[in-house]
Protein backbone atom coordinates (compact mmCIF):
# COMPACT_ATOMS: atom_id res chain seq x y z
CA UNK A 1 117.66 143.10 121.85
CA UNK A 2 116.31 139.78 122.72
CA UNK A 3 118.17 136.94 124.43
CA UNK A 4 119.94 134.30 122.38
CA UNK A 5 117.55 130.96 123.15
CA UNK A 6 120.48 128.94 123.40
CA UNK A 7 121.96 131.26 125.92
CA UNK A 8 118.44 131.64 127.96
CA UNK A 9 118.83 127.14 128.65
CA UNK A 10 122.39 127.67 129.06
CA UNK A 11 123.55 124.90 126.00
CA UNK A 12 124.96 124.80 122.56
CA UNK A 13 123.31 125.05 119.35
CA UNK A 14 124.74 121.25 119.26
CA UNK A 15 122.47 120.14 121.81
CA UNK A 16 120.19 117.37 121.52
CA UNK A 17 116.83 117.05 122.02
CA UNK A 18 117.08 115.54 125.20
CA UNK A 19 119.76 117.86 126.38
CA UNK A 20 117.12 120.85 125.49
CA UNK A 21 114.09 119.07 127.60
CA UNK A 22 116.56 118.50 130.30
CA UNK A 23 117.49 122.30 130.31
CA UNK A 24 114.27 123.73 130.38
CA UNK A 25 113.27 121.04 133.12
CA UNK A 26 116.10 122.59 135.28
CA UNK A 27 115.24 126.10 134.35
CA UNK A 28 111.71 126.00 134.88
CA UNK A 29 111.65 124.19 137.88
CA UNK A 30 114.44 126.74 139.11
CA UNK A 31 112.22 129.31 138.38
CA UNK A 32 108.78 128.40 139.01
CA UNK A 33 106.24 130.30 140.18
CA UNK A 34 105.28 128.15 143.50
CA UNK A 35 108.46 128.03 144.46
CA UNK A 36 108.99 131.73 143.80
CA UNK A 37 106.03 133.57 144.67
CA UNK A 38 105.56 137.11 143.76
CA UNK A 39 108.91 137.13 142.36
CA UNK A 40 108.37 138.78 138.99
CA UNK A 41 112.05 138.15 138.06
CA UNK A 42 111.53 134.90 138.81
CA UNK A 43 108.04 134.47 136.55
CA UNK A 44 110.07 136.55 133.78
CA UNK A 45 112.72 133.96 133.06
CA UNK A 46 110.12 131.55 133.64
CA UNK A 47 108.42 132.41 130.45
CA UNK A 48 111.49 133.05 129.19
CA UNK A 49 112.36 129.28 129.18
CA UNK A 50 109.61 128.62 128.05
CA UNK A 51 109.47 130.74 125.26
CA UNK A 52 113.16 129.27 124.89
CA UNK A 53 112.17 125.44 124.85
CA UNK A 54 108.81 126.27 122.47
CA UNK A 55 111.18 127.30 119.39
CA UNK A 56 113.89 124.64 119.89
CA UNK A 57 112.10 121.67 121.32
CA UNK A 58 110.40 121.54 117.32
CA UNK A 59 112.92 120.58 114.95
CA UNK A 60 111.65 122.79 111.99
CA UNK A 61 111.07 125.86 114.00
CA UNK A 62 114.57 125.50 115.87
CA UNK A 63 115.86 125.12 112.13
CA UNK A 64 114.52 128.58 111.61
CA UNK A 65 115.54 129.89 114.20
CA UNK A 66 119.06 129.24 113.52
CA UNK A 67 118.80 131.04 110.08
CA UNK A 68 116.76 133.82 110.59
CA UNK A 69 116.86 134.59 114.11
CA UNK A 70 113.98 136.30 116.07
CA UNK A 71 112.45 137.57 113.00
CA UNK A 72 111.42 134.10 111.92
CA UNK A 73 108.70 134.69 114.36
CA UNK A 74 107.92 137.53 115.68
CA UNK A 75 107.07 139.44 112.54
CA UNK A 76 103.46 138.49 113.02
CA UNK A 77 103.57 139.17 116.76
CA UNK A 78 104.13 135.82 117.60
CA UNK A 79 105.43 133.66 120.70
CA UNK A 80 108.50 135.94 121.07
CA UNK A 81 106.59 138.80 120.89
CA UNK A 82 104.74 137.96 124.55
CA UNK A 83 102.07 136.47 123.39
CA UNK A 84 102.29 133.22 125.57
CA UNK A 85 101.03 133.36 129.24
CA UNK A 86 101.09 131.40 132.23
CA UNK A 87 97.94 129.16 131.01
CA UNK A 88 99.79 128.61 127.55
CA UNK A 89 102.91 127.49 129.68
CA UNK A 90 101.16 124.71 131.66
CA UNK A 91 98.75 123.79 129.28
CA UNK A 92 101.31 123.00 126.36
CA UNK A 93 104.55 122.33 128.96
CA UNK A 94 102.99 121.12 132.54
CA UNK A 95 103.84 117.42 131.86
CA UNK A 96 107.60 117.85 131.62
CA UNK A 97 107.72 119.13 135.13
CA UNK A 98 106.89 115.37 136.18
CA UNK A 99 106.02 114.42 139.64
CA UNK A 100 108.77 116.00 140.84
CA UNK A 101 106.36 118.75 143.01
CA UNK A 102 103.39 116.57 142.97
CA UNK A 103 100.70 117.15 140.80
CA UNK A 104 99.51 120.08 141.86
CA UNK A 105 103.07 122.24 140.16
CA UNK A 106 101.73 122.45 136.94
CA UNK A 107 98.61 124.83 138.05
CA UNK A 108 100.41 127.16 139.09
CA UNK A 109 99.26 127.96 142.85
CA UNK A 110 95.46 127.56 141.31
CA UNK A 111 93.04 125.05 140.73
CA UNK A 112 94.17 121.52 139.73
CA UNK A 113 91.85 121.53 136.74
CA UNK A 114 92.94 121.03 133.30
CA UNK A 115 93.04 124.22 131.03
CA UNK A 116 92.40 122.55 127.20
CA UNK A 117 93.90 124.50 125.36
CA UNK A 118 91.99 125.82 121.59
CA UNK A 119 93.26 124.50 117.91
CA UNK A 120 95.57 126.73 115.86
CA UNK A 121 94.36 127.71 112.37
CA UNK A 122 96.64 127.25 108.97
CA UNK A 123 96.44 129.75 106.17
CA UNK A 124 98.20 130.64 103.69
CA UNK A 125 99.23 134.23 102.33
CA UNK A 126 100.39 134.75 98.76
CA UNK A 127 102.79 138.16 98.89
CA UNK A 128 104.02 139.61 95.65
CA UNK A 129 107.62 140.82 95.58
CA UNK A 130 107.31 144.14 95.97
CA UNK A 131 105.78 142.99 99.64
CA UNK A 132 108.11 140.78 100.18
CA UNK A 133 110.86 143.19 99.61
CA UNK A 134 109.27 146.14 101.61
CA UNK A 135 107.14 144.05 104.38
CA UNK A 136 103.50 144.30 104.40
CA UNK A 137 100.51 144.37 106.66
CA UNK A 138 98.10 142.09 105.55
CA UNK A 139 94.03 142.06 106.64
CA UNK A 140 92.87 138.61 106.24
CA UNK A 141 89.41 137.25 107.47
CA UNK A 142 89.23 134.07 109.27
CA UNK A 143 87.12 131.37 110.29
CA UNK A 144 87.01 130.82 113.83
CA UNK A 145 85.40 129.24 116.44
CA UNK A 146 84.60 131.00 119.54
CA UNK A 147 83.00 130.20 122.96
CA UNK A 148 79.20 130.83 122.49
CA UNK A 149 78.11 133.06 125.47
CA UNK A 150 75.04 131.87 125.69
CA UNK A 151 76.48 128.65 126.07
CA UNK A 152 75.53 127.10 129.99
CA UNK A 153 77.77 124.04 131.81
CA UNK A 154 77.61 122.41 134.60
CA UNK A 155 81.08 120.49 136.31
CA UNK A 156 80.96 116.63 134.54
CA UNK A 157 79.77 114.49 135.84
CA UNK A 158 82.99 111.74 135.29
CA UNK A 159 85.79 114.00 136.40
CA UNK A 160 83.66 116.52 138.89
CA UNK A 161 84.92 119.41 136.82
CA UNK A 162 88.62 118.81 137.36
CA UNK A 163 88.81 117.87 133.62
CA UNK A 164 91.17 115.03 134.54
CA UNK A 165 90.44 111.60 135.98
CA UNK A 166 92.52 109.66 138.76
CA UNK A 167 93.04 106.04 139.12
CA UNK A 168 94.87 104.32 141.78
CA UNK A 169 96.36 100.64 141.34
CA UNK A 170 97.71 98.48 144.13
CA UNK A 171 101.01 97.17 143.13
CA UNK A 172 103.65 94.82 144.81
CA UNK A 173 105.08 98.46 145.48
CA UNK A 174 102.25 100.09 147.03
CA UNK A 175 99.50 101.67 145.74
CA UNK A 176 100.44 103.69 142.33
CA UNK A 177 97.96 106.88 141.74
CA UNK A 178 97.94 108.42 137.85
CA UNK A 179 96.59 111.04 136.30
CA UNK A 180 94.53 111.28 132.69
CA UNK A 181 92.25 113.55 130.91
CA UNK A 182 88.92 112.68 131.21
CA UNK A 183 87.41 111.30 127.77
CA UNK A 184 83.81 112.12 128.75
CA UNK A 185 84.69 116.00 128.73
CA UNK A 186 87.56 116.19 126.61
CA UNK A 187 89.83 117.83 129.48
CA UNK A 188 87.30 120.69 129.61
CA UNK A 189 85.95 119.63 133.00
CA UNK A 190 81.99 120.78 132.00
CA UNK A 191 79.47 119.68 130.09
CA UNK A 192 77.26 121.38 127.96
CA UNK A 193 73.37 121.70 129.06
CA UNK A 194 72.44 124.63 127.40
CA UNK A 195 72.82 124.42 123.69
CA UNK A 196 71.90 127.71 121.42
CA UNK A 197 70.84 127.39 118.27
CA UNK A 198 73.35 127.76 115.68
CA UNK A 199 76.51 126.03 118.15
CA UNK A 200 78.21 122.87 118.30
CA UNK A 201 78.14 120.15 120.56
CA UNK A 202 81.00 121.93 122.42
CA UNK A 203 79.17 125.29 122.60
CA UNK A 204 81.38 126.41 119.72
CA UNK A 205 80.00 129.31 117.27
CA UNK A 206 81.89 130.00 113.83
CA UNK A 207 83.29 133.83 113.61
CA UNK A 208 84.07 135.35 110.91
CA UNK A 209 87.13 138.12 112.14
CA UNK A 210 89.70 140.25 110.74
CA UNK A 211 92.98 139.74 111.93
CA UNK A 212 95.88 141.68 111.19
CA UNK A 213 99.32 140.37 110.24
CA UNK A 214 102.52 142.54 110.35
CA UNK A 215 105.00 140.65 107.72
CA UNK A 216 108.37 141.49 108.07
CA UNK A 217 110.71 142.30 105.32
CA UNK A 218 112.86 139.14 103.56
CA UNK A 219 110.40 136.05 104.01
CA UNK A 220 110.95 133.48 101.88
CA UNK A 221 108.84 130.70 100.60
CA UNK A 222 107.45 128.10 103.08
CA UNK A 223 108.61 130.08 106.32
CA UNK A 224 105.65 130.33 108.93
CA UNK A 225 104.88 133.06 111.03
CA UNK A 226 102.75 133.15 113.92
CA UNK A 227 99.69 134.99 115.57
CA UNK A 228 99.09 134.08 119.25
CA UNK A 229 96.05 133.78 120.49
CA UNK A 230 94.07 134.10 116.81
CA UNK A 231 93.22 130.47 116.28
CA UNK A 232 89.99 128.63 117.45
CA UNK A 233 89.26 129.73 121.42
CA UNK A 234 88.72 126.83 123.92
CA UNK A 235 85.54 125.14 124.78
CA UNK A 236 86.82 125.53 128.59
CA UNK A 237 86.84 129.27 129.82
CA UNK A 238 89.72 129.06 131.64
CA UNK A 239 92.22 127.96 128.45
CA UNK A 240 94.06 129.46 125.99
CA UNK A 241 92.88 130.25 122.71
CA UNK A 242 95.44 128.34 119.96
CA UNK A 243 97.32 130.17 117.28
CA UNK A 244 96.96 131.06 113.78
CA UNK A 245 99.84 130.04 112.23
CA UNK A 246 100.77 131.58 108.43
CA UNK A 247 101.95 130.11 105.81
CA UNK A 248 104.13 132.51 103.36
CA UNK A 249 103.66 131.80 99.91
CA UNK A 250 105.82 133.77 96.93
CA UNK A 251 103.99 134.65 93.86
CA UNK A 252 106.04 134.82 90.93
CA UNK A 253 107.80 137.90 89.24
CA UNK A 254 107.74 138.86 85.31
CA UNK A 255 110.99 140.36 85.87
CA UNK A 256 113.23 139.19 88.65
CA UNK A 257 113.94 135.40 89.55
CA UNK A 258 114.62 135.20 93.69
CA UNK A 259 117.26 133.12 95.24
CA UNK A 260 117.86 133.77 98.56
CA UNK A 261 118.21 137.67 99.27
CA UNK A 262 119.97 137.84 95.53
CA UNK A 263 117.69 139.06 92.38
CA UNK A 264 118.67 137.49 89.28
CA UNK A 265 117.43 139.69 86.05
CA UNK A 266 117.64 139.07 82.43
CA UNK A 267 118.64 142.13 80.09
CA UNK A 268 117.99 141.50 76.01
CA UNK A 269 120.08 143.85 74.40
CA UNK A 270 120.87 144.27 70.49
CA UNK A 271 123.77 142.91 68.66
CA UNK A 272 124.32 146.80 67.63
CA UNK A 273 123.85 147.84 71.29
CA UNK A 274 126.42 144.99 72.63
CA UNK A 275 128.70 146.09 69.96
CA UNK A 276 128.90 150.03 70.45
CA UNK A 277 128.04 149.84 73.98
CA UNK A 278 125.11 151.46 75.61
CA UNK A 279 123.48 152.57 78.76
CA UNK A 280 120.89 150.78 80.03
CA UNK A 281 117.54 151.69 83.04
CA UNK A 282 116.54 148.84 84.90
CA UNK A 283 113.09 149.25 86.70
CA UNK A 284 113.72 148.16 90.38
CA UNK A 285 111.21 148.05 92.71
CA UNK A 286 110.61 151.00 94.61
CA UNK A 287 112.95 152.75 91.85
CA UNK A 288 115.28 152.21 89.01
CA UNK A 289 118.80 151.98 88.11
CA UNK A 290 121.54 152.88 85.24
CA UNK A 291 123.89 150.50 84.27
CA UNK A 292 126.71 151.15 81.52
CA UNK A 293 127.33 148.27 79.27
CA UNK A 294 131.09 148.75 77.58
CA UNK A 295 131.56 148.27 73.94
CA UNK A 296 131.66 144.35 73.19
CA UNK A 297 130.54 142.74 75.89
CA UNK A 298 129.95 139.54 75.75
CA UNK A 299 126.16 137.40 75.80
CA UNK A 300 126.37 135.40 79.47
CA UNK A 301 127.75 138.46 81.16
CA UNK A 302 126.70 139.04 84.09
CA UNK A 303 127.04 142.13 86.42
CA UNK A 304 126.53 142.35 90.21
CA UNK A 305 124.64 145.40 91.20
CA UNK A 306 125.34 145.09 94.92
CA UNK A 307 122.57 145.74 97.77
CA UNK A 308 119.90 146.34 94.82
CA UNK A 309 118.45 142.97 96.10
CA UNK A 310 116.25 141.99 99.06
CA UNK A 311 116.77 142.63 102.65
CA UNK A 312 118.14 139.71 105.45
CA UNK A 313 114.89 138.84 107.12
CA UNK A 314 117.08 140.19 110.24
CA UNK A 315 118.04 143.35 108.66
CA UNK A 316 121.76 142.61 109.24
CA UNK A 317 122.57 142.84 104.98
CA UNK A 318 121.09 143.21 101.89
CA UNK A 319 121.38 140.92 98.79
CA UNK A 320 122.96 142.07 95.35
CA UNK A 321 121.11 142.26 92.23
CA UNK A 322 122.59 140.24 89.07
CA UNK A 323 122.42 141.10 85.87
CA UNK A 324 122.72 138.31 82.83
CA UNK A 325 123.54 140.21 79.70
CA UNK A 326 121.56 138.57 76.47
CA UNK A 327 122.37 139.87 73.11
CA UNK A 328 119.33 139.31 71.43
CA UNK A 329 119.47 138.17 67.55
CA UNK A 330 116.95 138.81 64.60
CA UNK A 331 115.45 136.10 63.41
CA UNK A 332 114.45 138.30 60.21
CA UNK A 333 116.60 140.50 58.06
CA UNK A 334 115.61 142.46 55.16
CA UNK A 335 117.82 142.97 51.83
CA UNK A 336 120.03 145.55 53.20
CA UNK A 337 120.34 143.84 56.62
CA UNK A 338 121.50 140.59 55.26
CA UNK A 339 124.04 141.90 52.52
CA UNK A 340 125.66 143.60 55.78
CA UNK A 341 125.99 140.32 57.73
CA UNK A 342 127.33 138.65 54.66
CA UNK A 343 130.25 140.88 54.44
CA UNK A 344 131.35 140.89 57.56
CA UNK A 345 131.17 137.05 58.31
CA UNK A 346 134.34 136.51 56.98
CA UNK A 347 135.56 139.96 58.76
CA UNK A 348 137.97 139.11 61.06
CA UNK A 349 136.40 141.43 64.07
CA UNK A 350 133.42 139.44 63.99
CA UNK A 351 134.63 135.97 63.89
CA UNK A 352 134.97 134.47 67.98
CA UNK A 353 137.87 134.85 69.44
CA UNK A 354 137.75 134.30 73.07
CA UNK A 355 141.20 134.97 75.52
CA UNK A 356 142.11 132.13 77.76
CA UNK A 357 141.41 134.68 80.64
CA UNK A 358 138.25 134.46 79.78
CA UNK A 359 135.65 132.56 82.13
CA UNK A 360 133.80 129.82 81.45
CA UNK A 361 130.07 129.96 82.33
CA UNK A 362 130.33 127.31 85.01
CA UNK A 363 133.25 129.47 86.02
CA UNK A 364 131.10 132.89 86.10
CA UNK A 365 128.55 130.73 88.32
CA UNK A 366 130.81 129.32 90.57
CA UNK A 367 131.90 133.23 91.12
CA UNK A 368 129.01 134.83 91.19
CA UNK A 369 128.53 133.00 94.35
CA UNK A 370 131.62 132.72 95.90
């Protein structure tokens, strides 16, 4: 089982955002690489952290996290699945460290230059119930843009290939040296000599791949899941391709009307059948089920069916499934039918009489989800 996040920074799930910079700061100093070398331990909970700070530092994908756990993200093999390395660390995290190992800490024992890191893609994925409720691997082709082999740089000719530029001012403090990417090269420390026809100015190529995405079970509307490494690659060799990040879209269901991990279904039934009682098939997904309606029930009835709904995106429960009973009147009666209705309207079984014990319909929603 994974680690708790909030337990990997050592704070509350009340902590600020500050408080969770701070924490990561501490931890990934503590456990840093250079000052830890060939401690795999160490380099362990040093990802760890980071993987830690990635989810909470962003309010919306801390916000999932607190509802949905680990599953919120790794169902398409995401962040928490191991996808980040060291280069994704430094290139999306090496500025918190500061100056407080000089600025040589955030590479990581190597070179000084600047690893720019690829884009992440957005798409969105439409997934019918039936996936929803079972999880589904989806094969989707997308457009990305790879590193052109054929491509040839040289070092630029700004920052000399370290992809960042240094400037040194002379203060009433001293000189003051600082540190920027270099706007010739984007960060990318090269420059592109060599172009091949059919790339970009970057020496960027569109690619047409298949990439596969493993959705879990449970996802709702507007929840994003994550593929590392399957966005656009980076113009410098050395960085990190970005992500492709998913978009879950829910298409919409003749039969059953989601809410959460409930199903809410609507059964018509006659105004013989509600009156001599019947049994009724309902056509689940993946199967069906029987359900005995008692003699005189009542239109706005509703029955739970429990754990005949959709499975918690973290497998811990299952939703219930509720029934709304609808007795369903004609809205055209032949001679015989109507002489029929005539007589009895002034039978007392048919006129309304409702007990005081019975509920309300605000009452019988309040209850259904108490």
């Amino acid at each position: 089982m994974k680690q708790d996040y909030y337990e990997i920074l050592g704070i509350s799930k009340a902590a600020s955002s500050s408080e969770i910079k701070k924490a990561y700061r501490k931890n990934a100093i503590k456990y840093h690489p250079d000052k830890n070398p060939g401690d795999k331990t160490a380099e362990a909970n040093f990802k760890k952290a980071a993987e830690a700070y990635e989810i909470l530092s962003d309010p919306d994908k801390k916000s999932r996290y607190d509802q949905f756990g680990h599953n919120a993200f790794e169902g398409a093999g995401g962040f928490g699945a191991g996808g980040m390395n060291m280069d994704d660390i430094f290139s999306q995290f090496g500025d918190i460290f500061g100056s407080a190992f000089g600025s040589s800490f955030g590479g990581f024992g190597r070179s000084s230059q600047t690893r720019v890191r690829g884009s992440n893609l957005r798409i969105k994925v439409k997934l019918s119930l039936d996936e929803i409720i079972n999880g589904v691997e989806k094969k989707i082709k997308v457009n990305r843009k790879i590193l052109s082999k054929d491509a040839k740089f040289s070092n630029c000719s700004v920052c000399n290939g370290s992809g960042q530029v240094t400037k040194i001012t002379n203060t009433i403090l001293g000189r003051m040296q600082s540190s920027s990417i270099c706007v010739n090269c984007n960060g990318s420390g090269q420059s592109l000599y060599h172009k091949p026809s059919g790339v970009d100015s970057n020496g960027m190529l569109n690619y047409e791949e298949t990439v596969s995405i493993k959705i879990p079970p449970g996802v709702e509307e507007g929840m994003q899941l994550k593929v590392s490494g399957k966005g656009n690659e980076s113009n410098n060799k050395n960085g990190p391709s970005g992500d492709l990040l998913v978009l879950i879209e829910e298409l919409p269901n003749d039969d059953f009307v989601r809410e959460g991990k409930h199903l809410h279904y609507d059964l018509y039934i006659s105004i013989s059948e509600a009156t001599l009682g019947i049994r009724k098939d309902i056509n689940l997904i993946g199967g069906k089920v029987r359900i005995k309606l008692e003699p005189g029930i009542q239109s706005g009835k509703t029955l739970r069916l429990r754990n005949k709904g959709i499975q918690d995106i973290n497998g811990y429960s299952k939703g219930d499934l509720l029934v709304h009973i609808n007795i369903w009147t004609p809205k055209v009666l032949n001679k015989k039918q109507k002489e029929f209705f005539k007589e009895m309207i002034d039978d007392d079984n048919f006129r309304p009489n409702p007990k005081k014990s019975d509920k309300s319909f605000f009452e019988k929603v309040r209850d259904m989800f108490a």
